[in-house]
N, C-alpha and C. Protein backbone atom coordinates (compact mmCIF):
# COMPACT_ATOMS: atom_id res chain seq x y z
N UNK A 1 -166.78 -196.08 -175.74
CA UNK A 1 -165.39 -196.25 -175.46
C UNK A 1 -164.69 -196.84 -176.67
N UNK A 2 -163.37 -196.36 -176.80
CA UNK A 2 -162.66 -196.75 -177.58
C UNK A 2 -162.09 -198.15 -177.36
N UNK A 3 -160.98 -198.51 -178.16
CA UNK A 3 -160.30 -199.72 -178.43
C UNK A 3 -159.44 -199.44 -177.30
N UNK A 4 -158.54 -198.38 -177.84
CA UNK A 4 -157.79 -197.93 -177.02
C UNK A 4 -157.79 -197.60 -175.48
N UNK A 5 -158.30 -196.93 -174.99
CA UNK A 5 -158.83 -196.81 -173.73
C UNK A 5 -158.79 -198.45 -173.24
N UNK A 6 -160.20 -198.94 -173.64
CA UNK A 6 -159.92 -200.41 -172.79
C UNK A 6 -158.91 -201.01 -172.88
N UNK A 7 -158.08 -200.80 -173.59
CA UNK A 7 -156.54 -201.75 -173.75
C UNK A 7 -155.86 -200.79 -172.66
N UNK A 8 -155.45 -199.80 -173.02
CA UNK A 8 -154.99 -198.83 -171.64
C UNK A 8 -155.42 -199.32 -170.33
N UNK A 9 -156.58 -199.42 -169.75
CA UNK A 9 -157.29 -199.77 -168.43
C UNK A 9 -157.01 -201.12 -168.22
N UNK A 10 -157.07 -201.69 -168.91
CA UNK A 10 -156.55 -203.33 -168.85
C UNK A 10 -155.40 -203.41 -168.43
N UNK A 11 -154.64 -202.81 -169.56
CA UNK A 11 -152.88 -202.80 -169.56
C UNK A 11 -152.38 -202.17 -167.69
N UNK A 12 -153.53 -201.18 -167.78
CA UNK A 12 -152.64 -200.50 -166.20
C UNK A 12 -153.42 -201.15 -165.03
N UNK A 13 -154.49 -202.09 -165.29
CA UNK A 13 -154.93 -202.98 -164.13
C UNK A 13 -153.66 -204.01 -163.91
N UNK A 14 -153.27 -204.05 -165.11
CA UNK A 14 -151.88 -205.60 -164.89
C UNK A 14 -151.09 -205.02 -164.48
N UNK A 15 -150.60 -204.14 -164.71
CA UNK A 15 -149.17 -203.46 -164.37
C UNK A 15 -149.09 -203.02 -163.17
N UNK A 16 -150.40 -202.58 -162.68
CA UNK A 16 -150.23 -202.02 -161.25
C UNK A 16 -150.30 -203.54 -160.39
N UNK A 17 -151.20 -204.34 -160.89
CA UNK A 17 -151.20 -205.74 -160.07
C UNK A 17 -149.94 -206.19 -160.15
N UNK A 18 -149.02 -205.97 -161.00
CA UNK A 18 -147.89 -206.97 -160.96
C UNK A 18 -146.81 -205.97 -160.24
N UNK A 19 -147.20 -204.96 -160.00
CA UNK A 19 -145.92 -204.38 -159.43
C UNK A 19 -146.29 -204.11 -157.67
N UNK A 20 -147.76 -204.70 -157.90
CA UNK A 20 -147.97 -204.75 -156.28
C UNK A 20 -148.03 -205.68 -155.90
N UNK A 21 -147.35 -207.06 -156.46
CA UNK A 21 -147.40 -208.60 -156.21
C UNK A 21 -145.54 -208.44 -156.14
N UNK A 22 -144.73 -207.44 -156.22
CA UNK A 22 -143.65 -207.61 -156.64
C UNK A 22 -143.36 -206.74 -155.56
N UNK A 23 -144.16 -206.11 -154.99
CA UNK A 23 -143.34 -205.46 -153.65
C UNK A 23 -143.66 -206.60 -152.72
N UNK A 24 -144.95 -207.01 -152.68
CA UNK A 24 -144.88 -207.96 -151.85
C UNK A 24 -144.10 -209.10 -151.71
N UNK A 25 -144.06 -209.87 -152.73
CA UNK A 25 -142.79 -210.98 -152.61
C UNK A 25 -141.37 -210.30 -152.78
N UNK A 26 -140.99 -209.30 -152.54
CA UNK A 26 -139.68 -208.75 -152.06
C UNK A 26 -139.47 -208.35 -150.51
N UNK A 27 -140.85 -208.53 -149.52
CA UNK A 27 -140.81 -208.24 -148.13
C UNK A 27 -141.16 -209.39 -147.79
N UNK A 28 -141.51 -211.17 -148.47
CA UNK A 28 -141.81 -212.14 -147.14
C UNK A 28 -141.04 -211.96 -146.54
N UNK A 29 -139.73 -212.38 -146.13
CA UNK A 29 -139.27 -212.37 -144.63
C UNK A 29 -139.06 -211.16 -143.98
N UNK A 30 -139.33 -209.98 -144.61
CA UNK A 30 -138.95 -209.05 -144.18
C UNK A 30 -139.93 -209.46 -142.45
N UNK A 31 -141.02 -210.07 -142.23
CA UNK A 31 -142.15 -209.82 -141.29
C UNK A 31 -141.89 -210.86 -140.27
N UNK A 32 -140.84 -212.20 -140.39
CA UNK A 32 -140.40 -212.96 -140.08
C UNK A 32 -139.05 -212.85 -139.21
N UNK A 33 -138.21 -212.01 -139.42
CA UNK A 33 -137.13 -211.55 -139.10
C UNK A 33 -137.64 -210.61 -138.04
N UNK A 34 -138.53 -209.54 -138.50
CA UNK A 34 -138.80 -208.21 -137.49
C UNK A 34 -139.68 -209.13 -136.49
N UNK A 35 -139.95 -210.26 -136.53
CA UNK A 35 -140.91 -211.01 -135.42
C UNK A 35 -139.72 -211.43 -134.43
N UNK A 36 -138.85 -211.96 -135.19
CA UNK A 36 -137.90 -212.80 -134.26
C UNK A 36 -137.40 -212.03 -132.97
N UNK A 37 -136.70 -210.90 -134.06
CA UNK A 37 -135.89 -209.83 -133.55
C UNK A 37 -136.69 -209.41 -132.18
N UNK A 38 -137.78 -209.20 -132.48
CA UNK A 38 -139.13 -208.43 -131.54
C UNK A 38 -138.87 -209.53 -130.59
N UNK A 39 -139.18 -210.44 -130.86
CA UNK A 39 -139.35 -211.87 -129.96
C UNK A 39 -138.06 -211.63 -128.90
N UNK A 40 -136.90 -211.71 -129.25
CA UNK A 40 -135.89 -212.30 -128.24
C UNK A 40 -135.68 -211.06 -127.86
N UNK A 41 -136.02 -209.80 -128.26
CA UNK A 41 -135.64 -208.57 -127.08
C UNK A 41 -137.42 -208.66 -125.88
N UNK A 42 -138.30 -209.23 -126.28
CA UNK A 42 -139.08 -209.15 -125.76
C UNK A 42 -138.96 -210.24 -124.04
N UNK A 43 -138.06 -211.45 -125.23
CA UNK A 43 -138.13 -212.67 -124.23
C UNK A 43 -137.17 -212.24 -123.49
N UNK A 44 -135.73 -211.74 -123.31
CA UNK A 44 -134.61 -211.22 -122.62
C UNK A 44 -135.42 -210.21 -121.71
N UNK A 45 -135.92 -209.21 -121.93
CA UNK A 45 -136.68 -208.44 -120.97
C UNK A 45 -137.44 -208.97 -119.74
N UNK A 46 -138.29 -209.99 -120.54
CA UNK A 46 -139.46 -210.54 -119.37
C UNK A 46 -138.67 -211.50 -118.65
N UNK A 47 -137.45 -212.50 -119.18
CA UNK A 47 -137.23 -212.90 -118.18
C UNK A 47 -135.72 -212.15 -117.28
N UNK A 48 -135.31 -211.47 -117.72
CA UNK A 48 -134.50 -210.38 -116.73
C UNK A 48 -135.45 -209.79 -115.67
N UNK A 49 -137.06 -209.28 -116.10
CA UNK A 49 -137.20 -209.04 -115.23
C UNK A 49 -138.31 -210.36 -113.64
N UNK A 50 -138.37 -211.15 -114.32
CA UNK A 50 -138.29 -212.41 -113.69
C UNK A 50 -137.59 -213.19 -112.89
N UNK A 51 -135.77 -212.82 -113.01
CA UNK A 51 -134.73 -213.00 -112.18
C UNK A 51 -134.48 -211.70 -111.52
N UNK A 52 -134.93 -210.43 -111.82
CA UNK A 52 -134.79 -209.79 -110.83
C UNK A 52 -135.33 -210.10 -109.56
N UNK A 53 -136.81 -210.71 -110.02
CA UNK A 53 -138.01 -210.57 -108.59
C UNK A 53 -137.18 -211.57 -107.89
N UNK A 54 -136.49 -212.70 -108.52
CA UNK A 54 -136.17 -213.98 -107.66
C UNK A 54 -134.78 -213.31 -107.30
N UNK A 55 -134.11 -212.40 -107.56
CA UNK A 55 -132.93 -211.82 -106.54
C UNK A 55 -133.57 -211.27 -105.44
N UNK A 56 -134.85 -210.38 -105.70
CA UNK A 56 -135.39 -209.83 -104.19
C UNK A 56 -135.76 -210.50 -103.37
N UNK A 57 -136.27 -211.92 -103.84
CA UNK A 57 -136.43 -212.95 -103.01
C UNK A 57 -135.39 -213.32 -102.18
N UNK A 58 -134.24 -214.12 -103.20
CA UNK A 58 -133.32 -214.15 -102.70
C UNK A 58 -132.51 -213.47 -101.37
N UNK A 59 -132.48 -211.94 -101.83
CA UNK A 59 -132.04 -211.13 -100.92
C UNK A 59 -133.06 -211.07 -99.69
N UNK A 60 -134.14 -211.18 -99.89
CA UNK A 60 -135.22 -211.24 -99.06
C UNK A 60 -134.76 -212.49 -97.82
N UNK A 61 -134.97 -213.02 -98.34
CA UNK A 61 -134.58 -214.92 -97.64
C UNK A 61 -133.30 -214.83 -96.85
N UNK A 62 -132.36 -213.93 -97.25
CA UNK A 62 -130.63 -213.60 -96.62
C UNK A 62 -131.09 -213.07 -95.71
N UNK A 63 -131.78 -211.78 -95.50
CA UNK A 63 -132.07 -210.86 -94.66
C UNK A 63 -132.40 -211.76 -93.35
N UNK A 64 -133.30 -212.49 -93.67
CA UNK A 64 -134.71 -213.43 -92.89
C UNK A 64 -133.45 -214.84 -92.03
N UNK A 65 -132.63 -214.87 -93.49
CA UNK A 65 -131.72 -216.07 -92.32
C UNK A 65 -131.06 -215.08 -91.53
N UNK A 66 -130.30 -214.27 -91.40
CA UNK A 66 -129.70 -214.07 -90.98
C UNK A 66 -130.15 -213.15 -89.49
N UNK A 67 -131.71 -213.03 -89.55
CA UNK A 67 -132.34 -213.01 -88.36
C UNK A 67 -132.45 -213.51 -87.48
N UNK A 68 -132.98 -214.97 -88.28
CA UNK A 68 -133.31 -216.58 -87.50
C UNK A 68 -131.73 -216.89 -86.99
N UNK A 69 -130.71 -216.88 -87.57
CA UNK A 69 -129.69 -217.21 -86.86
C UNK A 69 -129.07 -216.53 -85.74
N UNK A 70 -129.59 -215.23 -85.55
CA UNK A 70 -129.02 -214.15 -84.88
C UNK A 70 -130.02 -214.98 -83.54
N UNK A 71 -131.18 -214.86 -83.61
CA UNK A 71 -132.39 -215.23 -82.87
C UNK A 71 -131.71 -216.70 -81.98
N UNK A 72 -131.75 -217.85 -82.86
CA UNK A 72 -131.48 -218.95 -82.23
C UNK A 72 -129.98 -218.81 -81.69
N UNK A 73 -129.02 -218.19 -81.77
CA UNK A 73 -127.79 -217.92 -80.78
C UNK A 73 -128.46 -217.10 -79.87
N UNK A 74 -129.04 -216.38 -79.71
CA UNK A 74 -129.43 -215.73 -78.88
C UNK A 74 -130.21 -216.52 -77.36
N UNK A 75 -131.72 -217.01 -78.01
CA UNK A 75 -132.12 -217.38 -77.57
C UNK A 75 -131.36 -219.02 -76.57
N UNK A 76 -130.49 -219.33 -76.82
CA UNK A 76 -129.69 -220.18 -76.76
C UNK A 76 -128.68 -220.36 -75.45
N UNK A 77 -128.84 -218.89 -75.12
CA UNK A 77 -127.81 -218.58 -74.20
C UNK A 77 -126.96 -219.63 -72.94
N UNK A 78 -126.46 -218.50 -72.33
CA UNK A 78 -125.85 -219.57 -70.75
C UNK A 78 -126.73 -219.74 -70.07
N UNK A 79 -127.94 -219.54 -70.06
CA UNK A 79 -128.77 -220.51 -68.99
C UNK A 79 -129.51 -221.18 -69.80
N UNK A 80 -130.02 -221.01 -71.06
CA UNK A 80 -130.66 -222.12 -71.89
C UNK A 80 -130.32 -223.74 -70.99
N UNK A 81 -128.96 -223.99 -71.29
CA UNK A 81 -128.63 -225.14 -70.82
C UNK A 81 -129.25 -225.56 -69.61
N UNK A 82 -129.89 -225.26 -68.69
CA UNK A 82 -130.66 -225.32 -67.28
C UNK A 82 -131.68 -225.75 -68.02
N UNK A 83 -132.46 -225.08 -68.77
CA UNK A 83 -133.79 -224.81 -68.95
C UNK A 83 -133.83 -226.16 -69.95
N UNK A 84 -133.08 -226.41 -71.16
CA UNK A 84 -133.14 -227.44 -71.58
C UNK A 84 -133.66 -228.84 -71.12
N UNK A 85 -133.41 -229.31 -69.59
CA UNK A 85 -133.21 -230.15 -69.50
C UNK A 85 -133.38 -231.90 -69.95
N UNK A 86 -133.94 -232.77 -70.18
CA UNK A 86 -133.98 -234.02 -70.78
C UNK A 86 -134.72 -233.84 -72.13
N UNK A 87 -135.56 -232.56 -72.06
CA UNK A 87 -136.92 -233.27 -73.25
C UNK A 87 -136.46 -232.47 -74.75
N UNK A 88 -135.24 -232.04 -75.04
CA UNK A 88 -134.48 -231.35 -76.14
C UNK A 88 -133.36 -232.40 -76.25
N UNK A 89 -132.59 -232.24 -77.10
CA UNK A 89 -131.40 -232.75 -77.69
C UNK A 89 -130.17 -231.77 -77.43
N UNK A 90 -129.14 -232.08 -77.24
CA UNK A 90 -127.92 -231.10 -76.69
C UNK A 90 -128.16 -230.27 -78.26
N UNK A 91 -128.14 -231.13 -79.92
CA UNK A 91 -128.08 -229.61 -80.81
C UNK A 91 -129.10 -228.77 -80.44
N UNK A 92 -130.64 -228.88 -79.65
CA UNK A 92 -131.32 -227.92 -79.68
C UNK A 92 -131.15 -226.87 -78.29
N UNK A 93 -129.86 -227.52 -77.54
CA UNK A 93 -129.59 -226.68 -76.32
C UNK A 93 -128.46 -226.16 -76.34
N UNK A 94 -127.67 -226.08 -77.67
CA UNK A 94 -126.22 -224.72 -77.66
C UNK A 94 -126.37 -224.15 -78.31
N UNK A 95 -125.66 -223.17 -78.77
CA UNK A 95 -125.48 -222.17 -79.92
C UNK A 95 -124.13 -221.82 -80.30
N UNK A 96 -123.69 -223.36 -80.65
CA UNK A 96 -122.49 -223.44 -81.02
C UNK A 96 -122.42 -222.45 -82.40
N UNK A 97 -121.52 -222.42 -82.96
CA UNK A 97 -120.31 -222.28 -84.31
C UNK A 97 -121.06 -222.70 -85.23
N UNK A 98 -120.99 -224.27 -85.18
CA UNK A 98 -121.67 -225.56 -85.89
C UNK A 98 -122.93 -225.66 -85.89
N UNK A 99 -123.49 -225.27 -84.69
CA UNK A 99 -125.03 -225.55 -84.60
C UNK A 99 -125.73 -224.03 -85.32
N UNK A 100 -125.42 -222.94 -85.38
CA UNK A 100 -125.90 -221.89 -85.82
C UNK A 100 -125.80 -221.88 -87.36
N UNK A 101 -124.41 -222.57 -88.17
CA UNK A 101 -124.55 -222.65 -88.96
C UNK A 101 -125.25 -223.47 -90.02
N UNK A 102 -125.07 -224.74 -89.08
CA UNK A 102 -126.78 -225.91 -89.75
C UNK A 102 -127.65 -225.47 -89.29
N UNK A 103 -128.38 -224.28 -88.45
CA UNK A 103 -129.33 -224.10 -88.06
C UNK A 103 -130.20 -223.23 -89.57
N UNK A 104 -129.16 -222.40 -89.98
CA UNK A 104 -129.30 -221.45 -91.44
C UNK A 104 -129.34 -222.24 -92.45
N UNK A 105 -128.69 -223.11 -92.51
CA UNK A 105 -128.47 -223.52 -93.66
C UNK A 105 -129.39 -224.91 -93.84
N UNK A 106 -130.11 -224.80 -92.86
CA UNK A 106 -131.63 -226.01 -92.91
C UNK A 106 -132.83 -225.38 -92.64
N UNK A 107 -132.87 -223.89 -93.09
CA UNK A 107 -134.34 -223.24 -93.14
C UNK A 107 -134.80 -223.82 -94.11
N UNK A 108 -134.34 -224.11 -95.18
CA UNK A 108 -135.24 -224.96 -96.20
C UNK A 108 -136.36 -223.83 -97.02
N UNK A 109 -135.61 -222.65 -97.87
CA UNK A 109 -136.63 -221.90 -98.51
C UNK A 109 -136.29 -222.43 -99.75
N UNK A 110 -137.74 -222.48 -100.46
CA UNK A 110 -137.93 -222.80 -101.80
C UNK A 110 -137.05 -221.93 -102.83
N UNK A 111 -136.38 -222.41 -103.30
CA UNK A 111 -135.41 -221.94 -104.56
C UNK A 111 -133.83 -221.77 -104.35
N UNK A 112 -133.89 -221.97 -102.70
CA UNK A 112 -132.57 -221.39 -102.33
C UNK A 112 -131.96 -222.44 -101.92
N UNK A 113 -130.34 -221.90 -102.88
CA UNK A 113 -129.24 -223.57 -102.60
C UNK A 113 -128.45 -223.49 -101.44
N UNK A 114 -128.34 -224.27 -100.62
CA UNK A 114 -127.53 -223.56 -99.30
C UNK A 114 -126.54 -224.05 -99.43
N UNK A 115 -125.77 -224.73 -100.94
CA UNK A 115 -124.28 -224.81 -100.88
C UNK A 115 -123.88 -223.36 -101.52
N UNK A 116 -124.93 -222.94 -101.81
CA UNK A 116 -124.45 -220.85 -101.82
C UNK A 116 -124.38 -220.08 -101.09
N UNK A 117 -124.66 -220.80 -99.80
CA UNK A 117 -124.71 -219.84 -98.59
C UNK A 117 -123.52 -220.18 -97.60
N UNK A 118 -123.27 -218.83 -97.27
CA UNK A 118 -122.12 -218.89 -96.02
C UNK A 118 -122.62 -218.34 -94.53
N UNK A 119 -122.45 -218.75 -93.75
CA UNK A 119 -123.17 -218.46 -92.68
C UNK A 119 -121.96 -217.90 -91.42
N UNK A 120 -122.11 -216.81 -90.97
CA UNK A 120 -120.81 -216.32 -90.13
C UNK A 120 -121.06 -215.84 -89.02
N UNK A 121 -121.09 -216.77 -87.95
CA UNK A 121 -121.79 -216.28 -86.26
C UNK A 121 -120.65 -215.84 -86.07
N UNK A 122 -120.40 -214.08 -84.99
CA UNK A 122 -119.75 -214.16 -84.21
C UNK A 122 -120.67 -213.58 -83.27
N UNK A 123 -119.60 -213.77 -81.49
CA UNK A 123 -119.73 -213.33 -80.40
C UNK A 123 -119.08 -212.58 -80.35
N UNK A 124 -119.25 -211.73 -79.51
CA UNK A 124 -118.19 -210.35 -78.91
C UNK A 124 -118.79 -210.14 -77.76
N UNK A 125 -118.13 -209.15 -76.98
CA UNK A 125 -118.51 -208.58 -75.71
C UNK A 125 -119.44 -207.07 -75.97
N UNK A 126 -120.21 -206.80 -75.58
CA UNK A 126 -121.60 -205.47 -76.29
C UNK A 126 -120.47 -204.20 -75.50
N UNK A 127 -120.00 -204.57 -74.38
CA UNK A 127 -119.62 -202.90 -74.00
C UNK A 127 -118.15 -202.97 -74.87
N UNK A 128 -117.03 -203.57 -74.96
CA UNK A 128 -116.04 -203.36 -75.46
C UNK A 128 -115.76 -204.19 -76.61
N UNK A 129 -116.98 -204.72 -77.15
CA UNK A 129 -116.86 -205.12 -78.92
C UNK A 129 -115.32 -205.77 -79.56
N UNK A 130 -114.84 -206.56 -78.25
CA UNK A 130 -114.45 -207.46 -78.71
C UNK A 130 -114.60 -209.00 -78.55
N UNK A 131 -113.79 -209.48 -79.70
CA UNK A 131 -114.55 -210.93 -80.18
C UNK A 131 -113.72 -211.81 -79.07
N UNK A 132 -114.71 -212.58 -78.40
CA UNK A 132 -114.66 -213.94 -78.01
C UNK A 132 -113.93 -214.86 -78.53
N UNK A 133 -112.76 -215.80 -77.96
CA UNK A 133 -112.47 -216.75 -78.42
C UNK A 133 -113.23 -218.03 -78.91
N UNK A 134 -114.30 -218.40 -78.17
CA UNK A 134 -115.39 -219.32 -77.64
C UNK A 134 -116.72 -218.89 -77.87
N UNK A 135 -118.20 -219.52 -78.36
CA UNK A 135 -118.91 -218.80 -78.40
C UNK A 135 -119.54 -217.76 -76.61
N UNK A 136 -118.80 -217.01 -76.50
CA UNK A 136 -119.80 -216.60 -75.08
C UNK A 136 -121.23 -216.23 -75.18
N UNK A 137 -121.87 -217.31 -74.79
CA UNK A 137 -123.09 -217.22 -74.34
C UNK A 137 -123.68 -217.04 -73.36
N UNK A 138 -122.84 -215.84 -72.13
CA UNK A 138 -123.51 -215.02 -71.36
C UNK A 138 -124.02 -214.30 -71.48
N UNK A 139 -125.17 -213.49 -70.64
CA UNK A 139 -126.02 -212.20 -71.07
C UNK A 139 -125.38 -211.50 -70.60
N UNK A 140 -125.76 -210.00 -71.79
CA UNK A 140 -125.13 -208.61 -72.41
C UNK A 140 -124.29 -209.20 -73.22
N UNK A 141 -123.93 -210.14 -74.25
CA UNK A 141 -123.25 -210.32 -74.85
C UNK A 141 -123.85 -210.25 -76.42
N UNK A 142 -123.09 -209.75 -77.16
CA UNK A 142 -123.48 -209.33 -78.42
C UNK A 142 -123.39 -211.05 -79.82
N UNK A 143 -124.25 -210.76 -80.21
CA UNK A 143 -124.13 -212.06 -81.29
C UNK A 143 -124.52 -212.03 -82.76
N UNK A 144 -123.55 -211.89 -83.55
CA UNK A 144 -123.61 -210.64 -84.97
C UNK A 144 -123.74 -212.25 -85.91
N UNK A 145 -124.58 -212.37 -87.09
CA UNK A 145 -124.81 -213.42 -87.78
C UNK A 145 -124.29 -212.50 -88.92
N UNK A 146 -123.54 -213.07 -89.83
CA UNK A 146 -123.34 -212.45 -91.17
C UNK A 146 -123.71 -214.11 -92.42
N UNK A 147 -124.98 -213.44 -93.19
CA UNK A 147 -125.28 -214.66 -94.22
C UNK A 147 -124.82 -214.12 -95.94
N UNK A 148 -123.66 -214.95 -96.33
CA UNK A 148 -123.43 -214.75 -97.76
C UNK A 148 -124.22 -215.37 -98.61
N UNK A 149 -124.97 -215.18 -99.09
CA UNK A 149 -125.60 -215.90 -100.40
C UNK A 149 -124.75 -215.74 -102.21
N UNK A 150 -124.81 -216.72 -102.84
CA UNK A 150 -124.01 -216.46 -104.19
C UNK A 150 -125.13 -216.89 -105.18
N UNK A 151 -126.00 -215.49 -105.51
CA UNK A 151 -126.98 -216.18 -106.30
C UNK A 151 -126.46 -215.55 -107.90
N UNK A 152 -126.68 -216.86 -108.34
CA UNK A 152 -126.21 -216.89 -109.91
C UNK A 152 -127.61 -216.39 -111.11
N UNK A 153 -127.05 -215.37 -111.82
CA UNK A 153 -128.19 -214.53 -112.54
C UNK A 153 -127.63 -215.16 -113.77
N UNK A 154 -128.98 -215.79 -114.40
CA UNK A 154 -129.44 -216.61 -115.65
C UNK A 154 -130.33 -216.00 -116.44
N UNK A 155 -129.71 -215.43 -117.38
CA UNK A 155 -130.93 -214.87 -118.43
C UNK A 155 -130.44 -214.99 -119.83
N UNK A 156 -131.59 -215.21 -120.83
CA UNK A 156 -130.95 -215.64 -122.13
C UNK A 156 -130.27 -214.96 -122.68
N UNK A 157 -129.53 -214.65 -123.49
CA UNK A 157 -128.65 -213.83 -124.33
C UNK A 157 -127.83 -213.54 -123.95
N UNK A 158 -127.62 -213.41 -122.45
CA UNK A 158 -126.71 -212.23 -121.28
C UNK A 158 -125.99 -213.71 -121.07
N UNK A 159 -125.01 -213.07 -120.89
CA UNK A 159 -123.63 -214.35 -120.07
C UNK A 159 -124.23 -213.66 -118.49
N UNK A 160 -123.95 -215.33 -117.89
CA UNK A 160 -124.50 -215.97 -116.53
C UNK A 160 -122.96 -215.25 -115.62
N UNK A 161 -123.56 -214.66 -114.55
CA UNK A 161 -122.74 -214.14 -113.46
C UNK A 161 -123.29 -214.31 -111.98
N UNK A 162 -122.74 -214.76 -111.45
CA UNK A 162 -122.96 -214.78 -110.05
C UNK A 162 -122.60 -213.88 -108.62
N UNK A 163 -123.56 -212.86 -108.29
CA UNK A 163 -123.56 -211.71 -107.49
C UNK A 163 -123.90 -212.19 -105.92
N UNK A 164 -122.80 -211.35 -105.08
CA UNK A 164 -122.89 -212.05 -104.09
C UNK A 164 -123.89 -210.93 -102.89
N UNK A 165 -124.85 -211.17 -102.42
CA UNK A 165 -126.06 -211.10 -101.63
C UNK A 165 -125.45 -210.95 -99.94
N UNK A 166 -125.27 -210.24 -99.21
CA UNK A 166 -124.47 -210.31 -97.80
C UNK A 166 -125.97 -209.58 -97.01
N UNK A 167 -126.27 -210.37 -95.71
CA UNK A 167 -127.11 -209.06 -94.68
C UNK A 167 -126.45 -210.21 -93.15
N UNK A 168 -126.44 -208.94 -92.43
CA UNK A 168 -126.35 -208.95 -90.90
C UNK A 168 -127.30 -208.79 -89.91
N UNK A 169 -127.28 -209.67 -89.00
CA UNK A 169 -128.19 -209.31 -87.53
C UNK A 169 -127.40 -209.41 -86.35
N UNK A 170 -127.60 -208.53 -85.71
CA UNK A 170 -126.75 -208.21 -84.32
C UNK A 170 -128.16 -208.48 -83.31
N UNK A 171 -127.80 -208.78 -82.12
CA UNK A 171 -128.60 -209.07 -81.11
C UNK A 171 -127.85 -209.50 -79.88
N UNK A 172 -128.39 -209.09 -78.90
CA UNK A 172 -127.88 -209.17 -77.49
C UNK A 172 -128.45 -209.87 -76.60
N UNK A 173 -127.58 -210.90 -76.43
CA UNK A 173 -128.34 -211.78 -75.21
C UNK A 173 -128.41 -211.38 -73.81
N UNK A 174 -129.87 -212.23 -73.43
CA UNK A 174 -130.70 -211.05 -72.46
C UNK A 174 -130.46 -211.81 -71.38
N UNK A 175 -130.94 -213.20 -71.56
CA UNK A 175 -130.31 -214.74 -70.39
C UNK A 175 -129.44 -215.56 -70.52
């Protein structure tokens, strides 16, 4: 081998090393940035879909009060009061207005605020579907629960809105 040659091979071992040390320190952050970026569309996703499951809950739990409230007016009826007699408390023997609505709003489910909830008993008559002045709690009488929930959706990046959650139970008292 020549002089030349090894000075050549030398010369283009450096040159290629320095121009591949020179792409590299022109991309550090490039890998830092594309992490972040990655990161907060990753983190916005998982927890969007994390407040979804807790809206189905949510909505889940509306459905469920608004059963239990339909249920305890029901069950409650105009002869309840007979049947009551000494070993209950008068709230556990009407199905007032008042009493149906603390009745919902003291199920006590985990996560759920019940100053978000609205709770809306009515009575009516089942053959001509109209509303009662008073709760009537005679049988054949119809007893419609309507539960509002206002559950507020929290997720990072996204501005916070609060969607309102409504379910009904109708039921007919039997006694």
């Amino acid at each position: 081998m020549d002089m030349r040659s090894t000075l050549r091979r030398i010369l283009g071992r450096a040159i290629g090393s320095a121009l591949r040390q020179r792409n590299v320190r022109g991309e550090e952050g490039a890998v830092i940035m594309e992490t972040a970026m990655s990161m907060i569309i990753l983190l916005t996703f998982m927890f969007g879909v994390m407040e979804a499951g807790f809206a189905l809950y949510s909505y889940h739990f509306i459905s469920e009060a608004a059963r239990e409230g339909t249920r305890y007016a029901i069950v409650r009826g105009a002869t309840w009061g007979t049947a009551c007699g000494t070993s209950y408390n008068s709230y556990d023997c009407t199905a007032s207005l008042g009493n149906v609505q603390s009745y919902v709003t003291n199920l006590g489910f985990p996560g759920i605020n019940p100053s978000n909830m609205t709770v809306t008993p009515v009575w009516s008559t089942y053959t001509g579907g109209s509303t009662c002045g008073t709760p009537c709690n005679s049988a054949g009488n119809l007893v419609t629960v309507t539960v509002q929930y206002n559950f507020p959706l929290a997720v990072p990046f996204i501005p916070a809105h609060t969607y309102a959650m409504s379910s009904s139970a109708a039921m007919v008292i039997q006694q």
